[in-house]
N, C-alpha and C. Protein backbone atom coordinates (compact mmCIF):
# COMPACT_ATOMS: atom_id res chain seq x y z
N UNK A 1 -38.78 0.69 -145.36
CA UNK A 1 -38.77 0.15 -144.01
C UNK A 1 -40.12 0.43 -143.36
N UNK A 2 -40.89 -0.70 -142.89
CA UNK A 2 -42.10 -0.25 -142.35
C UNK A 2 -41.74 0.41 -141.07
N UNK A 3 -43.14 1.27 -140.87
CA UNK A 3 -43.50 2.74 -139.79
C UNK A 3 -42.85 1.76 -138.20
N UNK A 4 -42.94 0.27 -137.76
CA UNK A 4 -43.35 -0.07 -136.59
C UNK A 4 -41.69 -0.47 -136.49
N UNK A 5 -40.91 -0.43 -137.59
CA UNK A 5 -39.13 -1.31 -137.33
C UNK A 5 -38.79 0.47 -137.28
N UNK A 6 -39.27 1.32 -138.31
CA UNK A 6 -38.55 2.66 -138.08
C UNK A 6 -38.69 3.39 -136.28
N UNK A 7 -39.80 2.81 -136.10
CA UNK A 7 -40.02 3.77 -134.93
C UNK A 7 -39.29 2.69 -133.48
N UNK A 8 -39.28 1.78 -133.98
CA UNK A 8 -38.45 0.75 -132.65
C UNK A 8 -36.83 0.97 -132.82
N UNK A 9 -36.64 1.01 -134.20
CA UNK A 9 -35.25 1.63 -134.18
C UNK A 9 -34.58 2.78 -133.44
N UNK A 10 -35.25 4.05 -133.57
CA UNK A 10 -35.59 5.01 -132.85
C UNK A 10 -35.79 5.35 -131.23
N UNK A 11 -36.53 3.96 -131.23
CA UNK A 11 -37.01 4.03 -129.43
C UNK A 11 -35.00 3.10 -128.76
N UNK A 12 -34.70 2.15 -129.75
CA UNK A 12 -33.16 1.55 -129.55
C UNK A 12 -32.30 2.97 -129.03
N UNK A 13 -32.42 3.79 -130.71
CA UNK A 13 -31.52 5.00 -130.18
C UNK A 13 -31.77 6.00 -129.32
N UNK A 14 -32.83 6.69 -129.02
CA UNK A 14 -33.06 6.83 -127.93
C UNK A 14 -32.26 6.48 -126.61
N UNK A 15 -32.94 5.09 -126.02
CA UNK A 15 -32.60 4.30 -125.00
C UNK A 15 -31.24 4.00 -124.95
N UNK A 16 -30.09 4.17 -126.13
CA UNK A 16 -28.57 4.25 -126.09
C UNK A 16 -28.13 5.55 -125.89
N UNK A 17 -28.75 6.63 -126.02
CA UNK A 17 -28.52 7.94 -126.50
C UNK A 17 -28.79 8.27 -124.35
N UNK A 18 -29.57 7.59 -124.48
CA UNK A 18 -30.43 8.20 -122.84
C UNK A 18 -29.30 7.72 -121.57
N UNK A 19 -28.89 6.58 -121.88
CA UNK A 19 -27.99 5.90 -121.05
C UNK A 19 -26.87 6.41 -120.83
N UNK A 20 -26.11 7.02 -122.15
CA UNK A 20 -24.99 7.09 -122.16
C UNK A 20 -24.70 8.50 -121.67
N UNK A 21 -25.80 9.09 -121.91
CA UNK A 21 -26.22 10.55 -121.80
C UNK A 21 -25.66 10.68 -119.98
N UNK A 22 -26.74 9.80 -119.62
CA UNK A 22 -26.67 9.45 -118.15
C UNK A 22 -25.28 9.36 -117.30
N UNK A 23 -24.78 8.70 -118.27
CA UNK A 23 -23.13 8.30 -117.50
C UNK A 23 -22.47 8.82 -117.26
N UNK A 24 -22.05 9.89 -118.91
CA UNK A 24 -21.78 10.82 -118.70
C UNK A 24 -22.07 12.11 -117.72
N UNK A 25 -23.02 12.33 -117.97
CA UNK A 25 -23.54 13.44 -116.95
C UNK A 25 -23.47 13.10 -115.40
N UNK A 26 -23.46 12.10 -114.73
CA UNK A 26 -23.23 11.91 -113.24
C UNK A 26 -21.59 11.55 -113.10
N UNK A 27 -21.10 11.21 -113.98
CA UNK A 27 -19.53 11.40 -114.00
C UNK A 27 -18.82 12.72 -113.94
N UNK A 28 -19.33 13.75 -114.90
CA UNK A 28 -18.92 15.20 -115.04
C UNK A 28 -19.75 16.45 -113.68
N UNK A 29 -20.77 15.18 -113.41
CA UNK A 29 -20.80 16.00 -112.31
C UNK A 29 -20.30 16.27 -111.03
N UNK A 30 -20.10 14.46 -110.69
CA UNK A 30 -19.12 14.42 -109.66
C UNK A 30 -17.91 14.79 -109.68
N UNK A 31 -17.30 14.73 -110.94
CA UNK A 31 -16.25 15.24 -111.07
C UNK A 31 -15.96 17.17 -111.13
N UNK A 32 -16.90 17.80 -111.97
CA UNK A 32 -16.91 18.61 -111.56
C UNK A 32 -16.86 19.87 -110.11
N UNK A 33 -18.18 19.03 -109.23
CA UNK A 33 -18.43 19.32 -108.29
C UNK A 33 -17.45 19.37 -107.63
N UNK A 34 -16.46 18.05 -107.32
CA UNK A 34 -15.85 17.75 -106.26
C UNK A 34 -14.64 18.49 -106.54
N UNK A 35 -14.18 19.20 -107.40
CA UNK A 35 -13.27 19.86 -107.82
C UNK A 35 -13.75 21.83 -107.78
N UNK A 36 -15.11 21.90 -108.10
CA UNK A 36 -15.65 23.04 -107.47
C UNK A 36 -15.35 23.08 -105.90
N UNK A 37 -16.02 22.32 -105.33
CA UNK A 37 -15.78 22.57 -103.50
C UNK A 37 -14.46 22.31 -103.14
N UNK A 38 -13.44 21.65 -103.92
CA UNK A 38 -12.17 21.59 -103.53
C UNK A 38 -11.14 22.62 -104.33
N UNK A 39 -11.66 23.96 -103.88
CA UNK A 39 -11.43 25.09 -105.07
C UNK A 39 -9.94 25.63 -104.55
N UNK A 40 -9.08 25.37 -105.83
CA UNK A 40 -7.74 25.42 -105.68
C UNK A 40 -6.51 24.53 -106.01
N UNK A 41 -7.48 22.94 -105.92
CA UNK A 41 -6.71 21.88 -105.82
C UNK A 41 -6.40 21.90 -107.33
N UNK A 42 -5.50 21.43 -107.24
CA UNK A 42 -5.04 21.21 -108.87
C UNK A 42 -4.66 19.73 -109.43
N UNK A 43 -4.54 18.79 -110.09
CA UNK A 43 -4.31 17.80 -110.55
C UNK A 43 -2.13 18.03 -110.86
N UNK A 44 -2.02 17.35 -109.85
CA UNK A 44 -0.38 17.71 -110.37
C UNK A 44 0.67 17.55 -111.49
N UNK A 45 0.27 16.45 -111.98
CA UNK A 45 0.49 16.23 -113.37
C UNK A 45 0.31 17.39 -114.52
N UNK A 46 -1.08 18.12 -114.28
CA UNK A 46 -1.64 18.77 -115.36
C UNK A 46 -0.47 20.09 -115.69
N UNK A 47 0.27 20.79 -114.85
CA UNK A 47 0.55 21.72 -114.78
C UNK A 47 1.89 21.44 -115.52
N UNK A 48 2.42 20.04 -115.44
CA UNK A 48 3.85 19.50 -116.27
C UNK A 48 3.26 19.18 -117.46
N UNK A 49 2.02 18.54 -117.81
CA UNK A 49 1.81 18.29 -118.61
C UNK A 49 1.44 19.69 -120.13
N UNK A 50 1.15 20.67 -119.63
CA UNK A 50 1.29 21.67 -119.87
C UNK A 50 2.33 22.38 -120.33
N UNK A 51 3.31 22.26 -119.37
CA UNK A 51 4.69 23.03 -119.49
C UNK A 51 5.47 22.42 -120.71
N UNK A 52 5.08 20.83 -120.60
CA UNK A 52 5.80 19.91 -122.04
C UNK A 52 5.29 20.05 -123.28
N UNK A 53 3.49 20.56 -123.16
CA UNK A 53 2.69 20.58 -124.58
C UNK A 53 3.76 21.92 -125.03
N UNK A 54 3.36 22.71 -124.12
CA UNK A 54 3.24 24.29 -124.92
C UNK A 54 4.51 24.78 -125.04
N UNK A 55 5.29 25.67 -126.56
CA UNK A 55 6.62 25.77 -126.57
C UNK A 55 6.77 26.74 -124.78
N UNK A 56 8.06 26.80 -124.85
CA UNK A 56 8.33 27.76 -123.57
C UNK A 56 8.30 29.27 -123.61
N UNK A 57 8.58 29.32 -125.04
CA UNK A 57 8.54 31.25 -125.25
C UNK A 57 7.34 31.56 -125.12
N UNK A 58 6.07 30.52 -125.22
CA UNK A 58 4.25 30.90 -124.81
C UNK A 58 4.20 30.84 -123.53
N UNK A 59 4.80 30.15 -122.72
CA UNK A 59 4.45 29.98 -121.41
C UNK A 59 5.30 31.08 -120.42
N UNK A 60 4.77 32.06 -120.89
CA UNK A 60 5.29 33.39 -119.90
C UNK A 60 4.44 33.14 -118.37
N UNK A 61 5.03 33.28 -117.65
CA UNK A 61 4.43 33.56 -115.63
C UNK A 61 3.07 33.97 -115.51
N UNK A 62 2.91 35.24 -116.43
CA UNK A 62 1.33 35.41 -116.47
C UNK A 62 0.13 34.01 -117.14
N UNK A 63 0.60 33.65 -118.65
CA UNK A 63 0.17 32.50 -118.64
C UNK A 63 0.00 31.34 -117.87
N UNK A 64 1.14 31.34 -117.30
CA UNK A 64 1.26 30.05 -116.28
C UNK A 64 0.02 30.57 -115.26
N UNK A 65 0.07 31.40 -114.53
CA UNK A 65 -0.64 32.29 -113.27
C UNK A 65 -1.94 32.21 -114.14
N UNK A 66 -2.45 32.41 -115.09
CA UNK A 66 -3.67 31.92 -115.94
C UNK A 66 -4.39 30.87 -116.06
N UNK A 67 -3.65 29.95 -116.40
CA UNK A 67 -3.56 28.25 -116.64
C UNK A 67 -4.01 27.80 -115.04
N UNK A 68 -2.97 28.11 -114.30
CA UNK A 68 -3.37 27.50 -112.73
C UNK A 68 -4.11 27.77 -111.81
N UNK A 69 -4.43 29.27 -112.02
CA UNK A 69 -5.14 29.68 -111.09
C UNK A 69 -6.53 30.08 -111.75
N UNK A 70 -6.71 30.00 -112.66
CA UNK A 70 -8.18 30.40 -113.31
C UNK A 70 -8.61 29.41 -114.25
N UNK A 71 -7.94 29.59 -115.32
CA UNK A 71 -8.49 27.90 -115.74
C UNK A 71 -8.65 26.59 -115.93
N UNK A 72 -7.62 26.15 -115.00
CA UNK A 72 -7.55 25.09 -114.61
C UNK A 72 -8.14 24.76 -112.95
N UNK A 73 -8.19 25.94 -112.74
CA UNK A 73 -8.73 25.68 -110.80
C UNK A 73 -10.30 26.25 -110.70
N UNK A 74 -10.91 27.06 -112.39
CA UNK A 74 -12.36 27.42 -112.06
C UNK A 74 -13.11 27.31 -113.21
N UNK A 75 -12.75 27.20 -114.52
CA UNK A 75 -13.03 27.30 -115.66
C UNK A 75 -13.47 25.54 -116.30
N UNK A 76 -12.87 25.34 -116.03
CA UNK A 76 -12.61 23.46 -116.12
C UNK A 76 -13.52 22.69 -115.54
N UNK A 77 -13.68 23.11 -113.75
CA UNK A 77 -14.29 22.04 -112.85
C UNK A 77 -15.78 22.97 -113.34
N UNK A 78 -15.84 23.91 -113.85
CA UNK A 78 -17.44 24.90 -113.82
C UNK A 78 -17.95 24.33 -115.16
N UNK A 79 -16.85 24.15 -115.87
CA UNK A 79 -17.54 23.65 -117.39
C UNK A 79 -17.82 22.02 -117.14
N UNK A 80 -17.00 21.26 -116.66
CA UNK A 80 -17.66 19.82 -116.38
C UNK A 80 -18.86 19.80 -115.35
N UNK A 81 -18.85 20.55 -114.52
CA UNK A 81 -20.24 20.65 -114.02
C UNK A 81 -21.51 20.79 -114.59
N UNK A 82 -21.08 22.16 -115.16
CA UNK A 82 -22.71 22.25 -116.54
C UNK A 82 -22.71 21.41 -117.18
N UNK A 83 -21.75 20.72 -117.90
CA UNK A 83 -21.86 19.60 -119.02
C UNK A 83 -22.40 18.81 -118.21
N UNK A 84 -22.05 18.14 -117.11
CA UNK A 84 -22.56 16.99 -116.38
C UNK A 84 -24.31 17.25 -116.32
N UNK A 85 -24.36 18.64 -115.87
CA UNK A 85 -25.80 19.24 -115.67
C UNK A 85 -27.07 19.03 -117.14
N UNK A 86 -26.71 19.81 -117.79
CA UNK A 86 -26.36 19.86 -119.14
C UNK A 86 -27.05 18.38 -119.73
N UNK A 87 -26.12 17.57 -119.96
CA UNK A 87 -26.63 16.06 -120.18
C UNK A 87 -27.58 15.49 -119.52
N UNK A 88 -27.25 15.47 -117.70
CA UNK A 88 -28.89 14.58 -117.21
C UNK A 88 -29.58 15.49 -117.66
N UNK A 89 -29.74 16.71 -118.34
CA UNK A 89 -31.91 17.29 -118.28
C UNK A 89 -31.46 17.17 -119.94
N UNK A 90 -30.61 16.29 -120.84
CA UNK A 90 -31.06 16.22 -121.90
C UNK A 90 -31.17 17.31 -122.95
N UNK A 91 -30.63 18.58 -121.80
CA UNK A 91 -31.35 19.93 -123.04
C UNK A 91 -29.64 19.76 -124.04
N UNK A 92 -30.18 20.07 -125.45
CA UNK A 92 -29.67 19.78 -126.51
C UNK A 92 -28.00 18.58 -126.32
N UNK A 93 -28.38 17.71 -126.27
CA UNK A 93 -27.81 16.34 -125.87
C UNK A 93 -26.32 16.22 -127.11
N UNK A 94 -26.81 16.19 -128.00
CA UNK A 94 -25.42 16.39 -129.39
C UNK A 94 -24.80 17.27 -128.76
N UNK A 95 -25.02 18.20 -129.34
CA UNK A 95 -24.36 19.38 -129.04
C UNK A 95 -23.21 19.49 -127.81
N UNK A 96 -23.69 18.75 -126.32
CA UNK A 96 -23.40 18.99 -125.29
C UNK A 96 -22.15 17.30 -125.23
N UNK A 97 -22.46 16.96 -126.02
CA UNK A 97 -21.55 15.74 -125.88
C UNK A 97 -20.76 15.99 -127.17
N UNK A 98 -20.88 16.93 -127.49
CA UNK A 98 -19.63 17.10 -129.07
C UNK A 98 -18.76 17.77 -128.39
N UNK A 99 -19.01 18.39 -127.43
CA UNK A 99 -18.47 19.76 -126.29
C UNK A 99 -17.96 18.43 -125.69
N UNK A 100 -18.01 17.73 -124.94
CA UNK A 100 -17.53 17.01 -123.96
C UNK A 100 -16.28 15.67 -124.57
N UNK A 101 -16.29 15.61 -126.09
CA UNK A 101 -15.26 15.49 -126.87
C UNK A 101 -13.26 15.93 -126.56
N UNK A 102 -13.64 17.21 -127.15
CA UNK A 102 -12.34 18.00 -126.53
C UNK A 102 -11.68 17.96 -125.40
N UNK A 103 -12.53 18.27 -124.65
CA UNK A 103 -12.07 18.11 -122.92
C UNK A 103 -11.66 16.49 -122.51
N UNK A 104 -12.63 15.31 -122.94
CA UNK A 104 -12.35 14.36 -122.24
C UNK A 104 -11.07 14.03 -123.29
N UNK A 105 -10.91 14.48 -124.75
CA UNK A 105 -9.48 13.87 -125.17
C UNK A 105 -8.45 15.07 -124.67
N UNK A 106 -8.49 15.50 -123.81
CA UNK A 106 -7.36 16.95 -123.10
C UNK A 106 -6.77 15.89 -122.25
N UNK A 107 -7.93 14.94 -121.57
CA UNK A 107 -7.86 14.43 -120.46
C UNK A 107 -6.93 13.25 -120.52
N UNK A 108 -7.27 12.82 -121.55
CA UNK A 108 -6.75 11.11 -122.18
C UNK A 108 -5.37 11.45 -122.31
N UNK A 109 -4.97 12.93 -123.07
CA UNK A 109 -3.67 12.76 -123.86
C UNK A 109 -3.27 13.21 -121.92
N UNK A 110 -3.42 14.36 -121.31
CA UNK A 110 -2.61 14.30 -119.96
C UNK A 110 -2.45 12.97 -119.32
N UNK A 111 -3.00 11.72 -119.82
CA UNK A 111 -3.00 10.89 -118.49
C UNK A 111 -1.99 9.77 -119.41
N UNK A 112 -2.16 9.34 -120.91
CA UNK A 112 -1.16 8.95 -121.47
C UNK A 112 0.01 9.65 -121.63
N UNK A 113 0.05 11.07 -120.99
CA UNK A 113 1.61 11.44 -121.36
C UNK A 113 2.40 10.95 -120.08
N UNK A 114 1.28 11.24 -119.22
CA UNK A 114 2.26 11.00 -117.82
C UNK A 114 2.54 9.09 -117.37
N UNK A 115 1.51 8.61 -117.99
CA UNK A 115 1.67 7.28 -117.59
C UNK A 115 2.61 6.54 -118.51
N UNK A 116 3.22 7.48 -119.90
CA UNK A 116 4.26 7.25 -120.67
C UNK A 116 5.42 7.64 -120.26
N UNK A 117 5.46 8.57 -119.08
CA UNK A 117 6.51 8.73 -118.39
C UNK A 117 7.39 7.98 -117.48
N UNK A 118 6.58 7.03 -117.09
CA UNK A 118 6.79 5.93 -116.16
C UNK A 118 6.98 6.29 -114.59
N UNK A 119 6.37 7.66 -114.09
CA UNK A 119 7.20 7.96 -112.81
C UNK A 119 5.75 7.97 -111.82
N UNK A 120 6.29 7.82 -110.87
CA UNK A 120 5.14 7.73 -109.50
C UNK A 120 5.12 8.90 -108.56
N UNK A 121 5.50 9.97 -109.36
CA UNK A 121 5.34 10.99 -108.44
C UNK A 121 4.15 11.69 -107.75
N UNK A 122 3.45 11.05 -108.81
CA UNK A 122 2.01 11.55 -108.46
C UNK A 122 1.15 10.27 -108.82
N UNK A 123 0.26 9.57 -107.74
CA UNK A 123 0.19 8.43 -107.61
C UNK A 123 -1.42 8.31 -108.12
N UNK A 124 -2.11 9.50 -107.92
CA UNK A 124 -3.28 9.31 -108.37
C UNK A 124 -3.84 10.67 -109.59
N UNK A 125 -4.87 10.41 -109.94
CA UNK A 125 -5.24 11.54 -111.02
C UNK A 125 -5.70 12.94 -110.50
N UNK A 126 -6.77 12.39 -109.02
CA UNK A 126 -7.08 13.59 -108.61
C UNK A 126 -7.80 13.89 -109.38
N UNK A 127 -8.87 13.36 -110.17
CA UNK A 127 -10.28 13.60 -111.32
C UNK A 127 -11.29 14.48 -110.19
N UNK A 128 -11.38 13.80 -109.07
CA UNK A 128 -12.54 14.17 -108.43
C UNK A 128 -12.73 14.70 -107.49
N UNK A 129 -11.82 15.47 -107.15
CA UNK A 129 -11.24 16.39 -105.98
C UNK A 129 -12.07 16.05 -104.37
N UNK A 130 -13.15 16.60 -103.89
CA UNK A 130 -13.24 15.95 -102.63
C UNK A 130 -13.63 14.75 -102.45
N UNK A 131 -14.52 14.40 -103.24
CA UNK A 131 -14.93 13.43 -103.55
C UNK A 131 -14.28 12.45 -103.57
N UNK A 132 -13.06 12.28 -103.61
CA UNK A 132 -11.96 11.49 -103.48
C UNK A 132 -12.11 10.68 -102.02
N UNK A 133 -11.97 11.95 -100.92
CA UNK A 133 -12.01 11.20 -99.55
C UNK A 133 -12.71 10.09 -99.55
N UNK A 134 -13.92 9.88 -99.71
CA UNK A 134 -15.22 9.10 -99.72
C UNK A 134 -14.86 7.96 -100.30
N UNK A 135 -14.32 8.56 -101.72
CA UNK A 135 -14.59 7.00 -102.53
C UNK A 135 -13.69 6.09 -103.17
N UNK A 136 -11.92 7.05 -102.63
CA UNK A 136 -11.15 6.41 -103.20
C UNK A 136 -10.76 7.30 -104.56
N UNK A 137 -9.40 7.07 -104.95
CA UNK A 137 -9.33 7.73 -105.87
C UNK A 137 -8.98 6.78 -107.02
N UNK A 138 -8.69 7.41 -108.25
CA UNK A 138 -8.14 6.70 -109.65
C UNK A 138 -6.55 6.60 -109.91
N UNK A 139 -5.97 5.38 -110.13
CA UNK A 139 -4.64 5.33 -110.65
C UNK A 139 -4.89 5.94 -112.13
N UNK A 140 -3.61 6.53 -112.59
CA UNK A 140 -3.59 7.23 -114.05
C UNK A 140 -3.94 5.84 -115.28
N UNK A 141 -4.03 5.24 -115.08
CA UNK A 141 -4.36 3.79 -115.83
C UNK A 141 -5.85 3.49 -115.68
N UNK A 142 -6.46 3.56 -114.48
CA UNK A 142 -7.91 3.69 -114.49
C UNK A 142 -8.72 5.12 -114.91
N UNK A 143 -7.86 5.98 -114.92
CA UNK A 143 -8.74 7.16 -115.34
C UNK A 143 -8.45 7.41 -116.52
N UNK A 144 -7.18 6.93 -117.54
CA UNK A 144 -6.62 7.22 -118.81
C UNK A 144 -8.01 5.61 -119.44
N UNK A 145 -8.80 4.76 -118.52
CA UNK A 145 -9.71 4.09 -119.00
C UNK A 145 -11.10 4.86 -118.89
N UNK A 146 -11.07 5.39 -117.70
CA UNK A 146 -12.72 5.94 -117.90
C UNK A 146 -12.38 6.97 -118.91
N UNK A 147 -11.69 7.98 -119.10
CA UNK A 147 -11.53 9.02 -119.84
C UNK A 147 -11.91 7.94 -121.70
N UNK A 148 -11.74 7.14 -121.97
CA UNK A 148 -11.92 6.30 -123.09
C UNK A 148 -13.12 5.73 -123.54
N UNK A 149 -13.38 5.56 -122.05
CA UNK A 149 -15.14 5.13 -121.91
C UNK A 149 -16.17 6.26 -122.39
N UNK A 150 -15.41 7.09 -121.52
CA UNK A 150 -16.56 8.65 -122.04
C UNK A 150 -16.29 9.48 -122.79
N UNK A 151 -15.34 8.97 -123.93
CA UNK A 151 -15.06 9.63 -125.21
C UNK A 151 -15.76 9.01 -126.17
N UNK A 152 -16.02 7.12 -125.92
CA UNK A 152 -17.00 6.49 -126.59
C UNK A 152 -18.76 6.79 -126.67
N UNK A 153 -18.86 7.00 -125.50
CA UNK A 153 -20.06 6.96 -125.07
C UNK A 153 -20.29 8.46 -125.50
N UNK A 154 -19.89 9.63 -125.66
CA UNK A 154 -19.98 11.02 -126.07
C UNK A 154 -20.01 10.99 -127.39
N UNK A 155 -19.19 9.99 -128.47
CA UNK A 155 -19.26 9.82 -129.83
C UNK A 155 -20.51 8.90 -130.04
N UNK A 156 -20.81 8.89 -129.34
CA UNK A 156 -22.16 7.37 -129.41
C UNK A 156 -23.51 8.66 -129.61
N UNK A 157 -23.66 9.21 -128.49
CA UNK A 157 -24.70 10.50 -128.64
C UNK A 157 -24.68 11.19 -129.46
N UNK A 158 -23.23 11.84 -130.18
CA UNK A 158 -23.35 12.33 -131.40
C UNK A 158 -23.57 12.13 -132.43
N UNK A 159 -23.61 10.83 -132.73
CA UNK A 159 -23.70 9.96 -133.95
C UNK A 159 -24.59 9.21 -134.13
N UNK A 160 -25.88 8.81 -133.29
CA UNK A 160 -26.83 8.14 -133.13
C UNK A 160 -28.15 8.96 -132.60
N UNK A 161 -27.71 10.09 -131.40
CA UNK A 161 -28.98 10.24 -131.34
C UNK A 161 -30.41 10.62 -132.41
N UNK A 162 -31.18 10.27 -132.15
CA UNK A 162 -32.02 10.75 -132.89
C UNK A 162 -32.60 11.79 -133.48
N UNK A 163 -32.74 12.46 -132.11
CA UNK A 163 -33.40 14.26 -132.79
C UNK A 163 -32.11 14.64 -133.41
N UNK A 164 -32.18 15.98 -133.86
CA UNK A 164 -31.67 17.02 -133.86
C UNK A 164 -30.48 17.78 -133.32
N UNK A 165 -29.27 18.37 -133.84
CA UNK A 165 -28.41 18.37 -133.03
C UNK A 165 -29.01 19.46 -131.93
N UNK A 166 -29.31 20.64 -132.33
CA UNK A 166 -29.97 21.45 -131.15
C UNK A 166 -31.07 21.20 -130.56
N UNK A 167 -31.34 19.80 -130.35
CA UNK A 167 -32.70 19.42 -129.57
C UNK A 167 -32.88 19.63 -128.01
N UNK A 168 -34.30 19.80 -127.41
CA UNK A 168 -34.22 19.55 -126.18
C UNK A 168 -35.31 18.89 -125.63
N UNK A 169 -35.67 18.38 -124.74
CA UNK A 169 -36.74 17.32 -124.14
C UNK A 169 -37.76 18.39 -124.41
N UNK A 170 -39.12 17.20 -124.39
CA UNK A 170 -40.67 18.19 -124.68
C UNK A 170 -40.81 19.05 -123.03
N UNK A 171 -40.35 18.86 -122.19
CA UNK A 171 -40.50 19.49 -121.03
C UNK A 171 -40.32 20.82 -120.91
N UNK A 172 -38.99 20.98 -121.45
CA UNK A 172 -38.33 22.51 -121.54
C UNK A 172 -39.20 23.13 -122.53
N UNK A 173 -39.16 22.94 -124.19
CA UNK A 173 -40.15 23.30 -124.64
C UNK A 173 -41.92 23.52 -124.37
N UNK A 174 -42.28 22.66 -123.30
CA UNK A 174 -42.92 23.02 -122.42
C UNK A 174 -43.18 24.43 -121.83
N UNK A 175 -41.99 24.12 -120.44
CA UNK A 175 -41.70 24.88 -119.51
C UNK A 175 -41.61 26.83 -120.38
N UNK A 176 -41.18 26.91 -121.24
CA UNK A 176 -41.15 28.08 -122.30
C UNK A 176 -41.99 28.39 -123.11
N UNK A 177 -43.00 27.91 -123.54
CA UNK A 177 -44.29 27.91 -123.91
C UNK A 177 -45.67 28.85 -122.73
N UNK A 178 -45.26 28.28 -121.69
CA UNK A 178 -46.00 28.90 -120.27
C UNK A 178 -47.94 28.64 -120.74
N UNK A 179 -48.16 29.46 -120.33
CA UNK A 179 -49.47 29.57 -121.08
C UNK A 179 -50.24 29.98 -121.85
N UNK A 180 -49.09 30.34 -123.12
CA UNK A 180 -49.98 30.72 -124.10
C UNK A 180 -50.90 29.77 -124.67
N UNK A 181 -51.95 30.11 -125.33
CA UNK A 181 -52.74 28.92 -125.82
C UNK A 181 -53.60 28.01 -125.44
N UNK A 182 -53.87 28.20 -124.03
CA UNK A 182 -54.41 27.26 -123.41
C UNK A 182 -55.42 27.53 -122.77
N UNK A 183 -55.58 28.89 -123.10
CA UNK A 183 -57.43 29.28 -122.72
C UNK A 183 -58.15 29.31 -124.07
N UNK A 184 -58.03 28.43 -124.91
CA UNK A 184 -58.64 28.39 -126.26
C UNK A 184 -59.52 26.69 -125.82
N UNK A 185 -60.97 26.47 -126.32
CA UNK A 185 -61.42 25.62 -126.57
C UNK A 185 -60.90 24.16 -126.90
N UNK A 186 -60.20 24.56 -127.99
CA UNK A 186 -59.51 23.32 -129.46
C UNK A 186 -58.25 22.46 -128.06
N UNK A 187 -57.67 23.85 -127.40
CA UNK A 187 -56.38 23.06 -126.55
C UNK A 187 -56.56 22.00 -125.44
N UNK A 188 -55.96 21.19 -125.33
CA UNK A 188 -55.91 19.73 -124.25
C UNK A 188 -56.03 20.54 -122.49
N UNK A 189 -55.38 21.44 -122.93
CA UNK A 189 -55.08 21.80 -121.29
C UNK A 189 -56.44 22.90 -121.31
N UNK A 190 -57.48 23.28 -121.87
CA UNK A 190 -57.76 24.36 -121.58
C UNK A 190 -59.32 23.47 -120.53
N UNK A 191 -59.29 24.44 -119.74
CA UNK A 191 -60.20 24.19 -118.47
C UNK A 191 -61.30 25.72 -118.99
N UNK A 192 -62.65 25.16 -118.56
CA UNK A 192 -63.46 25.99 -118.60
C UNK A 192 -64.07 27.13 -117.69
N UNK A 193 -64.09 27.73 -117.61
CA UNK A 193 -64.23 28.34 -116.01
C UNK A 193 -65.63 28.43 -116.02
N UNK A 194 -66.10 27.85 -114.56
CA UNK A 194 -67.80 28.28 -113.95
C UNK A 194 -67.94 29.15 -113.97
């Protein structure tokens, strides 16, 4: 394959890898966030949905008191935040969308169990906790779709991007470098002093 189709191929994956990267990450952030500042709120579904996965002899009071009040009300909205974070600066991009795998299919199977339930007790998903006021919220049918979208688009980064699974932008590698090296002659950055 000539050097100029390999390297346009590349600049393709990239530019799919960058996008999707993108989507993800301002989705997990808003979502995160708005569930950080709305600290407490819980998704009502999640807590039945729970009680039906897991046998009942596991789900002792302390577990439950676990599940609701710590990792589902701080552990969850803190990890979709970094991931959201995480993805826009690109630092190790695979990796961070192989992570974002699990969680968004946690998400899919809670929203197909309940929308297999057929009941309206709980009318919306509650993905995005304050954030909600503002913008409207998701029926379990629109969020059991984005949750699908960004399970695609997370298998898309893992499977295409280009670098490396532990890669990170030349910036950071940059930014960690500091200045060694750069009072030498041979280097781009080195300035001479009067």
């Amino acid at each position: 394959m000539p050097v100029k189709t390999e390297q346009s191929h590349q600049r393709v994956r990239a530019t799919i890898s960058l996008v999707a990267g993108i989507l993800i990450g301002v989705t997990f952030l808003i979502s995160g966030s708005g569930k950080v500042f709305a600290f407490g709120e819980l998704p009502g579904q999640t807590m039945l949905f729970i009680g039906y996965i897991l046998p009942e002899a596991w789900l002792s009071p302390g577990l439950a008191d676990f599940l609701e009040n710590t990792f589902l009300s701080i552990i969850i909205p803190w990890a979709e935040l970094c991931l959201g974070i995480f993805l826009l600066l690109r630092i190790w991009p695979r990796f961070f969308a192989a992570v974002t795998l699990p969680l968004t299919a946690a998400f899919m199977a809670n929203n197909a169990w309940y929308i297999s339930l057929g009941e309206n007790e709980f009318v919306s998903c509650e993905c995005f906790g304050i954030w909600e006021k503002w913008f409207g919220t998701l029926t379990h049918v629109q969020s059991l779709s984005l949750d699908i979208i960004l399970f695609a688009l997370a298998l898309t980064i893992v499977l295409i991007h280009p670098a490396e699974f532990f890669s990170s932008p030349q910036w950071l590698a940059k930014l960690g470098q500091g200045t060694k090296g750069k009072d030498k002659p041979g280097d781009p950055h080195y300035v001479k002093a009067d």
